[in-house]
N, C-alpha and C. Protein backbone atom coordinates (compact mmCIF):
# COMPACT_ATOMS: atom_id res chain seq x y z
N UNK A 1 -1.01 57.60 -32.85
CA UNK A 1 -0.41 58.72 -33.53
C UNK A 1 -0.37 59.92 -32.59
N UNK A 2 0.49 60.78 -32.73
CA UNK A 2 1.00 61.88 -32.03
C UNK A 2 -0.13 63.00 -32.32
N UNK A 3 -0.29 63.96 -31.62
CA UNK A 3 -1.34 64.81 -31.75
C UNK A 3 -0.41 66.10 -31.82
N UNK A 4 -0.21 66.37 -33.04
CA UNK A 4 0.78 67.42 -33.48
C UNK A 4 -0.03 69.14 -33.27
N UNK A 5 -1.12 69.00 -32.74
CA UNK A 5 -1.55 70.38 -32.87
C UNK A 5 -1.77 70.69 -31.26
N UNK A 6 -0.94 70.33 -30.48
CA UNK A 6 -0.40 70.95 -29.11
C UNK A 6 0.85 70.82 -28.82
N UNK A 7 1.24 72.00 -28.36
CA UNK A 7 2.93 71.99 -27.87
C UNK A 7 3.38 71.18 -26.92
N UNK A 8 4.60 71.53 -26.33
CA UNK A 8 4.88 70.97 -25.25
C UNK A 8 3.76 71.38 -24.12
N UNK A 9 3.69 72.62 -24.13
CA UNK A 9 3.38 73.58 -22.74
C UNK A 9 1.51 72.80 -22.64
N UNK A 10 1.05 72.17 -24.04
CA UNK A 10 -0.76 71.87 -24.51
C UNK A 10 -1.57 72.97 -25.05
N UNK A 11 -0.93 73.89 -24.95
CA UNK A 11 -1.28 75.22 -26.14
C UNK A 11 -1.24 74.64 -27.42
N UNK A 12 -2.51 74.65 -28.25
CA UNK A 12 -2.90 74.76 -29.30
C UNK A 12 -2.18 75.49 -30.25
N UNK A 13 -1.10 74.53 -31.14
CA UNK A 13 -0.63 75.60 -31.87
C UNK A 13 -0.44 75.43 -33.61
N UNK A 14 -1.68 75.55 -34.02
CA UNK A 14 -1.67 74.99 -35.76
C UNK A 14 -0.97 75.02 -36.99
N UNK A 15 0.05 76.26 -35.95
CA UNK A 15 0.98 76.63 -37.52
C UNK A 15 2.16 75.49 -37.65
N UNK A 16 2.70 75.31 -36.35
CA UNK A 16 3.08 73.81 -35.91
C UNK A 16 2.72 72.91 -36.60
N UNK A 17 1.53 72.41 -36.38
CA UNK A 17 0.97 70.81 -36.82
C UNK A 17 0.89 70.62 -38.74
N UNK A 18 0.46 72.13 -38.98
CA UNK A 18 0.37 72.00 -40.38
C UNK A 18 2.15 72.37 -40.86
N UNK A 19 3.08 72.32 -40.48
CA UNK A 19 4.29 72.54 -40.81
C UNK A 19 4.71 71.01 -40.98
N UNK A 20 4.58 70.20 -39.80
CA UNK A 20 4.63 69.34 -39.64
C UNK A 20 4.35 67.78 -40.37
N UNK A 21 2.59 68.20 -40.53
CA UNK A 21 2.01 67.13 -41.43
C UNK A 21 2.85 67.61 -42.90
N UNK A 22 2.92 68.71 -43.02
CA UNK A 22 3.45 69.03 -44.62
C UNK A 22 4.56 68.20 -44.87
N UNK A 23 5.72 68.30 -44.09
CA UNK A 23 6.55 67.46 -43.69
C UNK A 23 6.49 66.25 -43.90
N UNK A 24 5.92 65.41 -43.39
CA UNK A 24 6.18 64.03 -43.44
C UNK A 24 5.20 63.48 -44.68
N UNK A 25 4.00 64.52 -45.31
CA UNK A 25 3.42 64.18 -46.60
C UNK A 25 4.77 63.12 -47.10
N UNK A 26 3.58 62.29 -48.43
CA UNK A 26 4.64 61.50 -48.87
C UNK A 26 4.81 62.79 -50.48
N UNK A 27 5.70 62.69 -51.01
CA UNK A 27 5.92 63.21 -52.58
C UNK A 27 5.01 62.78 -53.70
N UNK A 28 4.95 63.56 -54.02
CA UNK A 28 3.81 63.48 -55.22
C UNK A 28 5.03 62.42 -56.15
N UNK A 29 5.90 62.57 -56.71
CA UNK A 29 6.48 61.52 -57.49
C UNK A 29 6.69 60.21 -57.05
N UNK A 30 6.57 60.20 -55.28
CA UNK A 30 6.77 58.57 -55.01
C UNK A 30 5.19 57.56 -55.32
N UNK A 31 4.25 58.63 -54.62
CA UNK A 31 3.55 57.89 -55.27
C UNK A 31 2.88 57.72 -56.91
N UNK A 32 3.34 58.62 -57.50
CA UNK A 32 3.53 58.04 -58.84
C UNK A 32 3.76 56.85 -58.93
N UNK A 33 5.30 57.09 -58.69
CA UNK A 33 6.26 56.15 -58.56
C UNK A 33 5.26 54.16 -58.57
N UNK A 34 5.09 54.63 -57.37
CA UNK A 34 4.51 53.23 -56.51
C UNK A 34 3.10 52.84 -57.88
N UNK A 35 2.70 54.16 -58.19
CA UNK A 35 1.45 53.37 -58.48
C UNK A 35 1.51 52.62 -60.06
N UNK A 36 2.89 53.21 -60.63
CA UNK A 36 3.28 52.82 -61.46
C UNK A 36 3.70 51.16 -61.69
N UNK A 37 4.24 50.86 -60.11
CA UNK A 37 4.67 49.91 -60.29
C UNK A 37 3.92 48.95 -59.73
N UNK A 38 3.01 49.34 -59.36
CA UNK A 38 1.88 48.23 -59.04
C UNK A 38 0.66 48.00 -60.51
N UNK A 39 1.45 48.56 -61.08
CA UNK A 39 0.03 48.53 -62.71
C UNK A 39 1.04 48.04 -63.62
N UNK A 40 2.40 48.05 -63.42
CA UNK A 40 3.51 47.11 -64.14
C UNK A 40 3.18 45.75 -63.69
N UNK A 41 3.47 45.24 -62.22
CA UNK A 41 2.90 44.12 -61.49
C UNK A 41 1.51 43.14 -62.06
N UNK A 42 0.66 44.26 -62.46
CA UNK A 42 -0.47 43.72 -62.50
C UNK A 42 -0.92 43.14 -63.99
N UNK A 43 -0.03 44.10 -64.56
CA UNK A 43 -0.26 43.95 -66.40
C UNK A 43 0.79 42.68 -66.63
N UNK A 44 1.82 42.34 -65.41
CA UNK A 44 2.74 40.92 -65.62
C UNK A 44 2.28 40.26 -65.07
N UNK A 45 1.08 40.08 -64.31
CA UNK A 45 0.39 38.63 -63.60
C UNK A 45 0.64 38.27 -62.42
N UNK A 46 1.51 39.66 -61.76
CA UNK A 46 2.11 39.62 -60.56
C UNK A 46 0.92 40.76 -59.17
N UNK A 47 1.16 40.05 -58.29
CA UNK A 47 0.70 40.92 -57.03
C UNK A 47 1.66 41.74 -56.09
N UNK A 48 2.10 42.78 -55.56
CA UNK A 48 2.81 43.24 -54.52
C UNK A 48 1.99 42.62 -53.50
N UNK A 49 3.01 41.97 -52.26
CA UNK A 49 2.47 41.38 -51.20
C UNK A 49 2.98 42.43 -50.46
N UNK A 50 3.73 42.66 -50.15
CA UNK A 50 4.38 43.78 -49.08
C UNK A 50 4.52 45.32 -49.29
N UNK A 51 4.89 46.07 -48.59
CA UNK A 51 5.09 47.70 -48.80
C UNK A 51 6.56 47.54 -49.62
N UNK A 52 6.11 48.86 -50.75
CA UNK A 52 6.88 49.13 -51.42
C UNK A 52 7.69 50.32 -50.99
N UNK A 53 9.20 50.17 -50.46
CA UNK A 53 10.02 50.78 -49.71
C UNK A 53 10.71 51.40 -50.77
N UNK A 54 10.92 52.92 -50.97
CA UNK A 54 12.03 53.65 -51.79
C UNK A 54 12.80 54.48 -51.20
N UNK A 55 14.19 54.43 -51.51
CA UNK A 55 15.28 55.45 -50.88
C UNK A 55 15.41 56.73 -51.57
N UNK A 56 14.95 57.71 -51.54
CA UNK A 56 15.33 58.89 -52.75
C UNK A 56 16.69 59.67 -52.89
N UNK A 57 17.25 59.44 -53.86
CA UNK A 57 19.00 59.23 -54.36
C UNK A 57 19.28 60.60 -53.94
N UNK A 58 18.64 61.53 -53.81
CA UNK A 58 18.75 63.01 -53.76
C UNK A 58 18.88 63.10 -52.51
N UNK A 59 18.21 62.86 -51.41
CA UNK A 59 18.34 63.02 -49.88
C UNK A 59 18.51 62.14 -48.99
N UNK A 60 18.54 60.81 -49.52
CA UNK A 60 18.82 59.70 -48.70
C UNK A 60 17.61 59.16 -47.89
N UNK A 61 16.53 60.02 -47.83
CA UNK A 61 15.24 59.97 -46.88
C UNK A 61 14.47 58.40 -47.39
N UNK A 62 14.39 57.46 -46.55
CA UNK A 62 13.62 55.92 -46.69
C UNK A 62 11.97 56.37 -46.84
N UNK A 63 11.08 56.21 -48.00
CA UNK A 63 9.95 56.20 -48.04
C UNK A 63 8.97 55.11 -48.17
N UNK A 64 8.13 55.01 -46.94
CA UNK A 64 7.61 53.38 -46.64
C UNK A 64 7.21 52.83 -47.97
């Protein structure tokens, strides 16, 4: 993983990194979302084997 709290230049720069991590956070509704559908899964006798991938209709952005 990338070490987001130095610049190019290696100056320490935090307002950066925390802009950043904020950024790529996942949404509070996806994982709703997800956890919803892994307690649907589970209450039908089913397991998720793989990552649950969502496209959000609003921005197009792929969430693992």
């Amino acid at each position: 993983m990338r070490d987001y709290d130095k610049n190019g230049s290696g100056v320490r720069d935090p307002v950066a990194a925390s802009a950043i991590r904020e950024a790529d956070r996942l949404p509070e509704d996806y994982c709703k979302t997800v956890r919803m559908m892994l307690f649907t899964a589970k209450c039908m006798g089913y397991h998720v084997e793989d990552t649950i991938r969502l496209r959000d209709e609003r921005t197009g952005r792929v969430w693992p």
